[in-house]
N, C-alpha and C. Protein backbone atom coordinates (compact mmCIF):
# COMPACT_ATOMS: atom_id res chain seq x y z
N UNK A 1 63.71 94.24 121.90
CA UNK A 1 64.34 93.25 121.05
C UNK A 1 65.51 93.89 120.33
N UNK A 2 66.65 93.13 119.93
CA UNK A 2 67.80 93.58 119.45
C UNK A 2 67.64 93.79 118.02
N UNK A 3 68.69 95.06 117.86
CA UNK A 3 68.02 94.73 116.60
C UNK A 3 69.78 94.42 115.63
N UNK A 4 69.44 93.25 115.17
CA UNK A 4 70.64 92.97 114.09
C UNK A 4 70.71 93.78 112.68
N UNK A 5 72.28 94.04 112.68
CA UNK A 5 72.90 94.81 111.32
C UNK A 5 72.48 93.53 110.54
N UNK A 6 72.31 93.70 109.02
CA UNK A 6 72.12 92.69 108.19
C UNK A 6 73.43 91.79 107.73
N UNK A 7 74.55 92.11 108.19
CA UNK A 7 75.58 91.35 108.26
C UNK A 7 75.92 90.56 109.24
N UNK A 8 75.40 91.09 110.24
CA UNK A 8 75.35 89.75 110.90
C UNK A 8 74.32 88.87 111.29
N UNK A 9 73.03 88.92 110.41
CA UNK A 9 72.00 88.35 110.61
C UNK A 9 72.19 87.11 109.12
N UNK A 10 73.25 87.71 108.15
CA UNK A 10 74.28 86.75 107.21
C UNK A 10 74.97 85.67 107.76
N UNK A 11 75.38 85.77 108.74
CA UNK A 11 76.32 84.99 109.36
C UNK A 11 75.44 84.13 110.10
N UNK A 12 74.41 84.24 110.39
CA UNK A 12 73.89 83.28 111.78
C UNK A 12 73.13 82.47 110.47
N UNK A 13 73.13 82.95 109.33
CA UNK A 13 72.44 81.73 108.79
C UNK A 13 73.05 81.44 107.91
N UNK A 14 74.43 81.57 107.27
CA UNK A 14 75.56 80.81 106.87
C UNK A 14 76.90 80.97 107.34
N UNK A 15 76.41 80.01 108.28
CA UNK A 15 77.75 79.85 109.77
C UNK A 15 79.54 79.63 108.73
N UNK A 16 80.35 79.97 108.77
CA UNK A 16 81.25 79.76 108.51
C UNK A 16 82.39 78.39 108.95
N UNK A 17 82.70 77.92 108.52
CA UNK A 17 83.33 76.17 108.63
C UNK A 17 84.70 77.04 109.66
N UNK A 18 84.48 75.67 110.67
CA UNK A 18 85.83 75.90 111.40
C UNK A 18 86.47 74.91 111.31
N UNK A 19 88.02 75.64 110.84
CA UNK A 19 88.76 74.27 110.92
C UNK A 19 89.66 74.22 112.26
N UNK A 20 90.23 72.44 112.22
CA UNK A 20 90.62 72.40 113.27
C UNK A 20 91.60 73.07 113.77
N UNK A 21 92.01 73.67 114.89
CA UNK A 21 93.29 74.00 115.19
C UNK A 21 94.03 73.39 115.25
N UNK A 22 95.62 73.43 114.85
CA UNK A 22 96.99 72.52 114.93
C UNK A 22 96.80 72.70 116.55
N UNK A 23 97.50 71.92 117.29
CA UNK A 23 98.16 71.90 118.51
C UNK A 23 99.00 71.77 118.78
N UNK A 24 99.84 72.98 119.02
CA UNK A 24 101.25 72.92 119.34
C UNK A 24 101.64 73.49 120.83
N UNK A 25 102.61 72.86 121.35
CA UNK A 25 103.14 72.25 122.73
C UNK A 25 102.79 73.59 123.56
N UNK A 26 102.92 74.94 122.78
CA UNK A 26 102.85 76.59 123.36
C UNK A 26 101.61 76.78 122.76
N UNK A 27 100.51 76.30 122.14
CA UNK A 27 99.42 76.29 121.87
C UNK A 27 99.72 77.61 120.59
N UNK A 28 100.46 77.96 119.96
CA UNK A 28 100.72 79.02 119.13
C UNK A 28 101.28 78.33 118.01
N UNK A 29 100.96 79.03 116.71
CA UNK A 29 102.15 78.57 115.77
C UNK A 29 102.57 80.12 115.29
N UNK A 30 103.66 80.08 114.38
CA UNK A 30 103.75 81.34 113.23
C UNK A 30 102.34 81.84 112.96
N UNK A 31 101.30 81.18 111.94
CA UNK A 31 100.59 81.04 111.22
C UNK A 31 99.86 82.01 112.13
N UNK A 32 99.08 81.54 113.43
CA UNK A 32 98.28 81.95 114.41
C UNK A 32 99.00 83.48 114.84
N UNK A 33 100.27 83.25 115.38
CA UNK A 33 100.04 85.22 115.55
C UNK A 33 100.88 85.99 114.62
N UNK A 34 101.05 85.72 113.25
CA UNK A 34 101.41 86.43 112.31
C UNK A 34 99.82 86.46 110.92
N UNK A 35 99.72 85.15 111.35
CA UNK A 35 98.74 85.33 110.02
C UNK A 35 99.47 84.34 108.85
N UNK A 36 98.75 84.24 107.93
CA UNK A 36 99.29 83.59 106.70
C UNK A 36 100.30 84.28 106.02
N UNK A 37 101.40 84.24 105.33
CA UNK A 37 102.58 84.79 104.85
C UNK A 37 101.86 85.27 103.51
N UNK A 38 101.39 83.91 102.85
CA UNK A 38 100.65 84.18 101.43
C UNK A 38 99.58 85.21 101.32
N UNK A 39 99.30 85.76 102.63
CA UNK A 39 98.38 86.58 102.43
C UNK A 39 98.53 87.82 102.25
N UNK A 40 100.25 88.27 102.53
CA UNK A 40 100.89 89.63 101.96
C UNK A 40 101.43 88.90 100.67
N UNK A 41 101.61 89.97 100.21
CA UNK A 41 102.14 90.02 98.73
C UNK A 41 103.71 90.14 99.08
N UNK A 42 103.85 91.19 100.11
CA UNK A 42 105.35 91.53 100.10
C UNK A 42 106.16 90.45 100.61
N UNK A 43 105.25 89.36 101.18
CA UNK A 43 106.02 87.94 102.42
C UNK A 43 106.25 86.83 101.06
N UNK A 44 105.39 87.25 100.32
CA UNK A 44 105.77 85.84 99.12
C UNK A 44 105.81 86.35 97.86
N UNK A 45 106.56 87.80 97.84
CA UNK A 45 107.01 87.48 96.32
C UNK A 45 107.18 86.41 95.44
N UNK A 46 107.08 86.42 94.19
CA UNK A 46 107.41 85.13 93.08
C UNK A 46 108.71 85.93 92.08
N UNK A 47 108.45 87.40 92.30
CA UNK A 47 109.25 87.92 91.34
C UNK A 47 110.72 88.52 91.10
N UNK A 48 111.23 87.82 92.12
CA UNK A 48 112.55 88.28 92.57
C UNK A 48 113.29 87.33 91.85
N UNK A 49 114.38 87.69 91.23
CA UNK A 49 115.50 87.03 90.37
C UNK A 49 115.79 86.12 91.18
N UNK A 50 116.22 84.64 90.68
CA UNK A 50 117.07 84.02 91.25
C UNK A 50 118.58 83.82 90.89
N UNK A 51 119.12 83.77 92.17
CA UNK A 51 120.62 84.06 92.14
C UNK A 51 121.17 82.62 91.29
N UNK A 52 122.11 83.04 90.68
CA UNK A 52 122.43 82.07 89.82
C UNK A 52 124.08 81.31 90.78
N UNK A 53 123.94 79.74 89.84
CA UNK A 53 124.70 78.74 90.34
C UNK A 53 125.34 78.51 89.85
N UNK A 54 125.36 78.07 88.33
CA UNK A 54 126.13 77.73 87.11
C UNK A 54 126.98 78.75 86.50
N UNK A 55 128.08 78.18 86.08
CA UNK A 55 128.58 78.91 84.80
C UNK A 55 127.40 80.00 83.61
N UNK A 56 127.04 79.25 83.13
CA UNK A 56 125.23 79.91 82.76
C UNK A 56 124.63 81.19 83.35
N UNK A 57 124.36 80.50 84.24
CA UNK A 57 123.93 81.70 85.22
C UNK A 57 124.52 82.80 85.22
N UNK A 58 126.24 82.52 85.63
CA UNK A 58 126.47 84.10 86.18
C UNK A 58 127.00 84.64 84.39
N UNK A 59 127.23 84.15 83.39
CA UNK A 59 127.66 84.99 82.49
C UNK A 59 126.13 85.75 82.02
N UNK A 60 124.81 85.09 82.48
CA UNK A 60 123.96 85.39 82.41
C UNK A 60 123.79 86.88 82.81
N UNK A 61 124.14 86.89 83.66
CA UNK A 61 123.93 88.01 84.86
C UNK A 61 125.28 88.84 84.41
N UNK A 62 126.14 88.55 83.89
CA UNK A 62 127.21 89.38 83.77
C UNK A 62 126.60 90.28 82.68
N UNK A 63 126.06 89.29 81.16
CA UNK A 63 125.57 90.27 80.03
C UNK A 63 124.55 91.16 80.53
N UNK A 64 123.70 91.10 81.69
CA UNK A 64 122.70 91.48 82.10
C UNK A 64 122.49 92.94 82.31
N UNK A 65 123.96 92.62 83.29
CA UNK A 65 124.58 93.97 84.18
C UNK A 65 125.38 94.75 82.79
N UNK A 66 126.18 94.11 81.96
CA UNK A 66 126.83 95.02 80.53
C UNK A 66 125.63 95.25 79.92
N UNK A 67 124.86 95.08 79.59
CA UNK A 67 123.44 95.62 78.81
C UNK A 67 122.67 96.92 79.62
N UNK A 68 122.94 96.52 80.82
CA UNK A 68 122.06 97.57 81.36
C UNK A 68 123.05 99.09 81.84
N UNK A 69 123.45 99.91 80.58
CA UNK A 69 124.38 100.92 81.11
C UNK A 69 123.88 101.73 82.37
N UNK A 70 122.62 102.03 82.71
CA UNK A 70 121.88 102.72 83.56
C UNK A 70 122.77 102.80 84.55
N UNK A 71 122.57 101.37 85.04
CA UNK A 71 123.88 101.00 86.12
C UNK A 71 124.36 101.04 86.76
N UNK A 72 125.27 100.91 85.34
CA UNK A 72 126.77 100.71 85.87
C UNK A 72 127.27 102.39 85.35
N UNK A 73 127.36 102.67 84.68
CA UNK A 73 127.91 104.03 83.73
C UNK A 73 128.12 105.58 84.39
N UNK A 74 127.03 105.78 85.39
CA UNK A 74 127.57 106.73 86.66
C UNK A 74 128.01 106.08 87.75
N UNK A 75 128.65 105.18 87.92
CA UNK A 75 129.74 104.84 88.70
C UNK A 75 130.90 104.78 88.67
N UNK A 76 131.09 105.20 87.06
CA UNK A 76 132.62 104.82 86.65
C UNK A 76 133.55 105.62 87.21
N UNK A 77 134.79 106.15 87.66
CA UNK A 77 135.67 106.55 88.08
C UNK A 77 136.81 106.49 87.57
N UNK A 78 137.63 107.22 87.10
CA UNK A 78 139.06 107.28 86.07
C UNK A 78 139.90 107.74 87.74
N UNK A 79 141.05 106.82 88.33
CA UNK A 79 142.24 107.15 88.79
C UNK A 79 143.50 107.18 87.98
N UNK A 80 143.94 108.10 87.95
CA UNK A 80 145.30 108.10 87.05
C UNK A 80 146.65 107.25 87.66
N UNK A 81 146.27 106.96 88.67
CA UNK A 81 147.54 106.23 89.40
C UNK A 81 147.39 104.91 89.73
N UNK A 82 145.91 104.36 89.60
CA UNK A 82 145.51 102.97 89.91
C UNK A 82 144.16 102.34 89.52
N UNK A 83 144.19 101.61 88.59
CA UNK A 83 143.04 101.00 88.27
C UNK A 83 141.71 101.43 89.53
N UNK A 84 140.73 101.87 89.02
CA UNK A 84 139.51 102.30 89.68
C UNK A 84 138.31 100.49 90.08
N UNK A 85 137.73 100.83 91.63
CA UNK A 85 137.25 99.37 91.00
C UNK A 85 136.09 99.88 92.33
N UNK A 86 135.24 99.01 91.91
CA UNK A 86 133.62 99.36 92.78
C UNK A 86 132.65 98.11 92.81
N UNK A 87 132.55 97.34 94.10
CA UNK A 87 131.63 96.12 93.73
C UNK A 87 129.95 96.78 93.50
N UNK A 88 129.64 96.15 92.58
CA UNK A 88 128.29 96.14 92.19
C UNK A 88 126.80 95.27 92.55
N UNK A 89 127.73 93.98 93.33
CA UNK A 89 126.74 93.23 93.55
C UNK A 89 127.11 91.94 94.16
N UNK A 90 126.11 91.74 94.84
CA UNK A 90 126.90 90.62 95.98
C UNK A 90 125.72 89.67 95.94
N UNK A 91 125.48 88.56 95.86
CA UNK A 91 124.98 87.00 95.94
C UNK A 91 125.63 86.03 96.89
N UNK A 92 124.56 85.04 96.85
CA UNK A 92 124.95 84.16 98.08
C UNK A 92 125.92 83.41 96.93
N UNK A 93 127.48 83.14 97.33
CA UNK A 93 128.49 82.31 96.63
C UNK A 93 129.30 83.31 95.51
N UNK A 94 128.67 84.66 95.28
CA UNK A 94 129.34 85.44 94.23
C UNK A 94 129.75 87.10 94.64
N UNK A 95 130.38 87.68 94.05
CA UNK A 95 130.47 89.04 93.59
C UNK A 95 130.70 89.82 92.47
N UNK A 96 130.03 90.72 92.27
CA UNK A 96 130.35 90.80 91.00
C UNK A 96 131.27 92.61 91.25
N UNK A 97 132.00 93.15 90.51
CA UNK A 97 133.17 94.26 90.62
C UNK A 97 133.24 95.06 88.93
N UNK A 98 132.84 96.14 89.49
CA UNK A 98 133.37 97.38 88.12
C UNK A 98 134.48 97.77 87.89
N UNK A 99 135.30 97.53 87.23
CA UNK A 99 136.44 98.53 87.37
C UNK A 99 136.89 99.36 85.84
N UNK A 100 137.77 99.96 86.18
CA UNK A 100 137.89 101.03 85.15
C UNK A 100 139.68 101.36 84.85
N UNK A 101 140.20 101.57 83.80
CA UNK A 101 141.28 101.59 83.18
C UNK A 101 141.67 102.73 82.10
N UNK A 102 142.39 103.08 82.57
CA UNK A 102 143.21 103.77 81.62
C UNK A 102 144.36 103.62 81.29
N UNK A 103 144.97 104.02 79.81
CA UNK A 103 145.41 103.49 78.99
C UNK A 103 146.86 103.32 79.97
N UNK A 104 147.44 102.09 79.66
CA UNK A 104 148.76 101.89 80.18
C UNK A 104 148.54 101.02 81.42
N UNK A 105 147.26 100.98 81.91
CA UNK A 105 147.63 100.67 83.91
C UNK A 105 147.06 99.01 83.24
N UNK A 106 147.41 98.39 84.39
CA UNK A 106 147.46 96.85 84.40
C UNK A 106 147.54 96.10 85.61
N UNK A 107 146.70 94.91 85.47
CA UNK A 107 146.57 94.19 86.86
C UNK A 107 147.73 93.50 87.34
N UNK A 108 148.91 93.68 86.32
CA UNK A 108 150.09 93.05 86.96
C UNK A 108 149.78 91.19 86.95
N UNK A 109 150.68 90.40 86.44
CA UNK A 109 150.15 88.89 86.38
C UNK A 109 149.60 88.62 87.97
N UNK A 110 148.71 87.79 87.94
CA UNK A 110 148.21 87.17 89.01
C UNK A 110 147.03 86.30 88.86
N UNK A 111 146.35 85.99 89.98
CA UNK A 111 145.63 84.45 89.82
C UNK A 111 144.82 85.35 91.02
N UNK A 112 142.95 84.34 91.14
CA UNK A 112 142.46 84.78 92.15
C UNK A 112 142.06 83.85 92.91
N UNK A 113 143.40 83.39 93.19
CA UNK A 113 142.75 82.25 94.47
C UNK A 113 141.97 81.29 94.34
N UNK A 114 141.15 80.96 95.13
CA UNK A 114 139.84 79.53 94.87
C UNK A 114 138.85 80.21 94.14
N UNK A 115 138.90 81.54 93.84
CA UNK A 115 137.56 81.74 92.84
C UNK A 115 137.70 81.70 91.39
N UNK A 116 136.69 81.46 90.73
CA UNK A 116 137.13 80.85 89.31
C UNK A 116 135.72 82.24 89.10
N UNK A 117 135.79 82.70 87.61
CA UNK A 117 134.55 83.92 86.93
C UNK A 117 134.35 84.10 85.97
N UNK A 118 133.56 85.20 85.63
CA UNK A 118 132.89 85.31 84.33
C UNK A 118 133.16 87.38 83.95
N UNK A 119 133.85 87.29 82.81
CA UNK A 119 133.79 89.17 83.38
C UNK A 119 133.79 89.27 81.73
N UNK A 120 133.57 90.98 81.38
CA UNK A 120 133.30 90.92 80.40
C UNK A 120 134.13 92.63 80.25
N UNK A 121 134.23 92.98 78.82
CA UNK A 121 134.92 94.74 78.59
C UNK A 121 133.16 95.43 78.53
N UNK A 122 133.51 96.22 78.87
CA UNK A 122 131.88 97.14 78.38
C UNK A 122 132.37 98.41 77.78
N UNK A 123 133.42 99.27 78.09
CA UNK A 123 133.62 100.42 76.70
C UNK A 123 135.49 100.08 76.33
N UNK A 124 135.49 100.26 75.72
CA UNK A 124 137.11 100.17 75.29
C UNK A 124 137.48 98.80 74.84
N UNK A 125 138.79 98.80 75.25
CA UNK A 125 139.45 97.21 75.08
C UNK A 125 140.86 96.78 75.81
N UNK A 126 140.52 95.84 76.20
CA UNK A 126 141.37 95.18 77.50
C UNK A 126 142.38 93.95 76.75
N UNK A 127 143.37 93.63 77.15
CA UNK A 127 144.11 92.85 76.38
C UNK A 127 145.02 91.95 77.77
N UNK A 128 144.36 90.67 77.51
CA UNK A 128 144.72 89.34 78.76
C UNK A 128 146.06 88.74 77.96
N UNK A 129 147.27 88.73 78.88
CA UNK A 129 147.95 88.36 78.74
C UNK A 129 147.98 86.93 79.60
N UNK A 130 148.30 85.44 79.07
CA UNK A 130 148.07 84.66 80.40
C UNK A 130 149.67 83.56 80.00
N UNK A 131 150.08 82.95 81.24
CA UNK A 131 150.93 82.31 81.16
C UNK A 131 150.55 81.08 81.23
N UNK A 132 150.98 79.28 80.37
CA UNK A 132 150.57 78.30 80.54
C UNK A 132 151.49 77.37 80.46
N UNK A 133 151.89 76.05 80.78
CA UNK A 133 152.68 75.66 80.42
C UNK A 133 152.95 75.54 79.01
N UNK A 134 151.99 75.37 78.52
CA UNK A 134 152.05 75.57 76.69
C UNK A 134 152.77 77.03 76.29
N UNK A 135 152.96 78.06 77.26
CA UNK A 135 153.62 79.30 76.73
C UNK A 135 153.11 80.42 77.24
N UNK A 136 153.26 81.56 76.58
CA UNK A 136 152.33 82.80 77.02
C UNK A 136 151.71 83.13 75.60
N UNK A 137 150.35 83.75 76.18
CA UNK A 137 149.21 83.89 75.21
C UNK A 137 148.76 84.92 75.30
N UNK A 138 148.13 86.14 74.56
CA UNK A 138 147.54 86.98 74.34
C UNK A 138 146.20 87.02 73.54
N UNK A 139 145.32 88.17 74.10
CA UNK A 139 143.80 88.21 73.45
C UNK A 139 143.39 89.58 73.94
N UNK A 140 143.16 89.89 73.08
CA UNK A 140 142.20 91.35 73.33
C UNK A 140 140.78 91.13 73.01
N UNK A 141 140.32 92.11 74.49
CA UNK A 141 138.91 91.72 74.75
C UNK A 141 138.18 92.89 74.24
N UNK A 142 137.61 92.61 73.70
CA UNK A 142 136.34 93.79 73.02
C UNK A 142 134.83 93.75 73.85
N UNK A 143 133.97 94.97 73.93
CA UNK A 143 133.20 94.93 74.32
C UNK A 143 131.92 93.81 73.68
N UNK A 144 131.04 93.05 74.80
CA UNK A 144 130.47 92.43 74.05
C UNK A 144 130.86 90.36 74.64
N UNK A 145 132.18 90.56 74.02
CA UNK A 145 132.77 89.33 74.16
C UNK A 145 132.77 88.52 76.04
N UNK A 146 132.87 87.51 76.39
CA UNK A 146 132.98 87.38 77.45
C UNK A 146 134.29 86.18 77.72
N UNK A 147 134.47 86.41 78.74
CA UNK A 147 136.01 85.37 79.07
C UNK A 147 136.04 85.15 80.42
N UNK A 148 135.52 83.06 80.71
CA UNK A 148 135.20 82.75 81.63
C UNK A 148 136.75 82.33 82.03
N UNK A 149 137.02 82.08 83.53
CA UNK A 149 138.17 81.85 83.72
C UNK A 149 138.24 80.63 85.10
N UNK A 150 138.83 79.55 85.32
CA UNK A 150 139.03 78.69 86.04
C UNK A 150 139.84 78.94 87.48
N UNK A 151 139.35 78.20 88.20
CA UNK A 151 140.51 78.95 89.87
C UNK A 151 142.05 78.64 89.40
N UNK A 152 142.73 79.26 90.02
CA UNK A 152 144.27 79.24 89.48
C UNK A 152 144.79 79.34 88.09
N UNK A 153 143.53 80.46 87.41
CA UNK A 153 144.32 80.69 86.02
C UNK A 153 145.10 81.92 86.59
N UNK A 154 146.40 81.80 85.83
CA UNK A 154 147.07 82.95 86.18
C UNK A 154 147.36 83.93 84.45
N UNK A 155 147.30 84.79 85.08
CA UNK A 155 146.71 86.11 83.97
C UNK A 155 146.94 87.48 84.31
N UNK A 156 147.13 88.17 83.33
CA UNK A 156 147.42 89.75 83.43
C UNK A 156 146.44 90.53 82.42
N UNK A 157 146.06 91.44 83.18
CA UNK A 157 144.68 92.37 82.13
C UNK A 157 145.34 93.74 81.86
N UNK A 158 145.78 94.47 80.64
CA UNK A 158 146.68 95.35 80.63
C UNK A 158 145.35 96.92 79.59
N UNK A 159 145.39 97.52 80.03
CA UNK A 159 144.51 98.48 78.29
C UNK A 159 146.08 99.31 77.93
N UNK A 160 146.06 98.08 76.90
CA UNK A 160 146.94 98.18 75.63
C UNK A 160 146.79 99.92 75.08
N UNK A 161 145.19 99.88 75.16
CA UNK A 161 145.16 101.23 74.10
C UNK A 161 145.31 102.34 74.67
N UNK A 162 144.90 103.92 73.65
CA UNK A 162 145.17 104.39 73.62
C UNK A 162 143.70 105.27 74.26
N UNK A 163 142.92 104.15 74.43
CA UNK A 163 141.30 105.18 75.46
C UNK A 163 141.06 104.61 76.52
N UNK A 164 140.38 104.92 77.57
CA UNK A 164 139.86 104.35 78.90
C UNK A 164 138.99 102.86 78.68
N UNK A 165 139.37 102.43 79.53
CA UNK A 165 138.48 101.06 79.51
C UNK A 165 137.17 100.79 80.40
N UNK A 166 136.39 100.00 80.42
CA UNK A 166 135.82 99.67 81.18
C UNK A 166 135.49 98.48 80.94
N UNK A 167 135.24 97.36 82.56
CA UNK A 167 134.82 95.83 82.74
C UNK A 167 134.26 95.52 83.87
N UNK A 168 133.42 94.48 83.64
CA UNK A 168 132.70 94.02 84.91
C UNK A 168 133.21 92.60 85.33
N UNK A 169 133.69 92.04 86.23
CA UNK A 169 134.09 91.04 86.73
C UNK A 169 133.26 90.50 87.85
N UNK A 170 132.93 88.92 87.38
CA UNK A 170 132.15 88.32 88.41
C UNK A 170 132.87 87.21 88.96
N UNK A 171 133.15 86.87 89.94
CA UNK A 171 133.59 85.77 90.73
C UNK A 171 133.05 85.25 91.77
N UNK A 172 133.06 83.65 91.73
CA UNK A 172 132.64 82.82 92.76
C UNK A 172 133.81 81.85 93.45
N UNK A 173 133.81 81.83 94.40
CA UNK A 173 133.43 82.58 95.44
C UNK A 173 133.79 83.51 95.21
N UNK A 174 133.20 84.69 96.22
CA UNK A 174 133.44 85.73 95.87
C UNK A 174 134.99 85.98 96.23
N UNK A 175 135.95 86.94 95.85
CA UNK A 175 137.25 87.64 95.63
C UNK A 175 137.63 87.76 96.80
N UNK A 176 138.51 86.79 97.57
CA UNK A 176 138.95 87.01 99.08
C UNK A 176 140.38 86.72 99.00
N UNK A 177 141.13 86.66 97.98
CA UNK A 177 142.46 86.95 97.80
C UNK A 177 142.79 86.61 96.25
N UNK A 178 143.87 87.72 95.75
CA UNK A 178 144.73 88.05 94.58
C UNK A 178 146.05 87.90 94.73
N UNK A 179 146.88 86.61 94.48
CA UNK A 179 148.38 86.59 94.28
C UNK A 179 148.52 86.90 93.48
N UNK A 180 149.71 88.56 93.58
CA UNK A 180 150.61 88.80 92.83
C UNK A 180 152.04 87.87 92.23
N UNK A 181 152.18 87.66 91.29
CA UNK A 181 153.75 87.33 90.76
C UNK A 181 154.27 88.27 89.77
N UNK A 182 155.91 87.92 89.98
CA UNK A 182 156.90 88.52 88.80
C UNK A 182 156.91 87.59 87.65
N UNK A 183 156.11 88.73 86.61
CA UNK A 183 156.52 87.77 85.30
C UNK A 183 157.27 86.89 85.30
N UNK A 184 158.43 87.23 85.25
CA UNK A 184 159.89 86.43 85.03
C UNK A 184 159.83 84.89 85.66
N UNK A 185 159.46 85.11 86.96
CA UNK A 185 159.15 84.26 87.81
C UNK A 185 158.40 83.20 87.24
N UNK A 186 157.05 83.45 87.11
CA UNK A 186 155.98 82.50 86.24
C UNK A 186 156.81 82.16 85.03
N UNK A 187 157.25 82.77 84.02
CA UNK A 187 157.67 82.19 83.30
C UNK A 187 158.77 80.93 83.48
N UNK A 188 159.10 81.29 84.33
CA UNK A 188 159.89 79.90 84.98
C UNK A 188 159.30 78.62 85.16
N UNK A 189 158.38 79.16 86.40
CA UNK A 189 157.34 77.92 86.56
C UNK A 189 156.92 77.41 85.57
N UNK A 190 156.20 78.00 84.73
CA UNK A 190 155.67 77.49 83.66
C UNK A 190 156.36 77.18 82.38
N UNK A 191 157.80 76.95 82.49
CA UNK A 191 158.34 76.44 81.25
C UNK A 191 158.33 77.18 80.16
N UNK A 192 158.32 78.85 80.79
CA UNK A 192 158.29 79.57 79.37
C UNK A 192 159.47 80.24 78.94
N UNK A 193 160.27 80.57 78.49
CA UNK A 193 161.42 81.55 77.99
C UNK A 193 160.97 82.71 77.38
């Protein structure tokens, strides 16, 4: 006579419920030769950030990334001949870009195309020069502060001062072209003297 392990002498007298099988056309689904997804942890995270959509969102994510020096702060890079710049982060519809300044260098006026953003100073201070038909305007950006900007604002980011800068810039879409103009020029367009 056989002799049964006590586990399975468990089973013959509390049979386990079968459910029905789906039937599908290849007699297989996902489910059947992978298994349940929910049943790894790693297939159904809950805890992964969601990428943001709104205005909201990404200045969200902008203070996020300026709060967290960890970072950003060994990435920085000082070129003496050209603004330093390093993307940091890429989303479905966004990018976000480090860059770095020293005193005197400047983005030269320009506009970024169909993307409109959210960017912020994180050490120093940056000073936006922008042209409108109402005139030309100035603002210096301090760390901290943030300055969202619309597609076809046209604008110049200069460090006025006399220490290195640093900023994080986020744009949606992400940054797939920068027209340059001559001051002079814009000021034309725009009715400025």
């Amino acid at each position: 006579m056989p002799r049964f392990r006590k586990r399975n002498r468990d089973r013959k007298q509390f049979p386990l419920p079968r459910a029905a099988a789906p039937r599908w056309s290849d007699g297989l689904s996902d489910v059947s030769i992978a298994g349940d997804p929910t049943a790894f942890p790693h297939l159904a995270r809950t805890d992964l950030p969601a990428h943001p959509t709104t205005v909201a969102g990404y200045a969200r994510l902008v203070r996020e990334i300026a709060a967290d020096r960890a970072r950003w702060e060994p990435l920085v890079r000082y070129d003496a001949l050209t603004r330093w710049y390093a993307r940091l982060e890429t989303g479905p519809g966004y990018e976000v870009w480090l860059l770095s300044w020293l005193p005197g260098q400047s983005s030269g006026f320009h506009d970024h195309g169909r993307s409109s953003g959210v960017m912020t100073v994180l050490q120093g201070e940056l000073t936006e020069r922008s042209l409108t038909a109402g005139g030309e305007g100035s603002r210096a950006l301090a760390p901290g502060g943030l300055r969202v900007f619309a597609t076809g604002h046209l604008h110049e980011m200069v460090n006025a001062s006399l220490e290195p800068a640093v900023s994080v810039h986020l744009y949606t879409p992400g940054l797939v072209e920068m027209n340059q103009y001559q001051a002079s020029a814009e000021r034309q367009r725009h009715g400025v003297h």
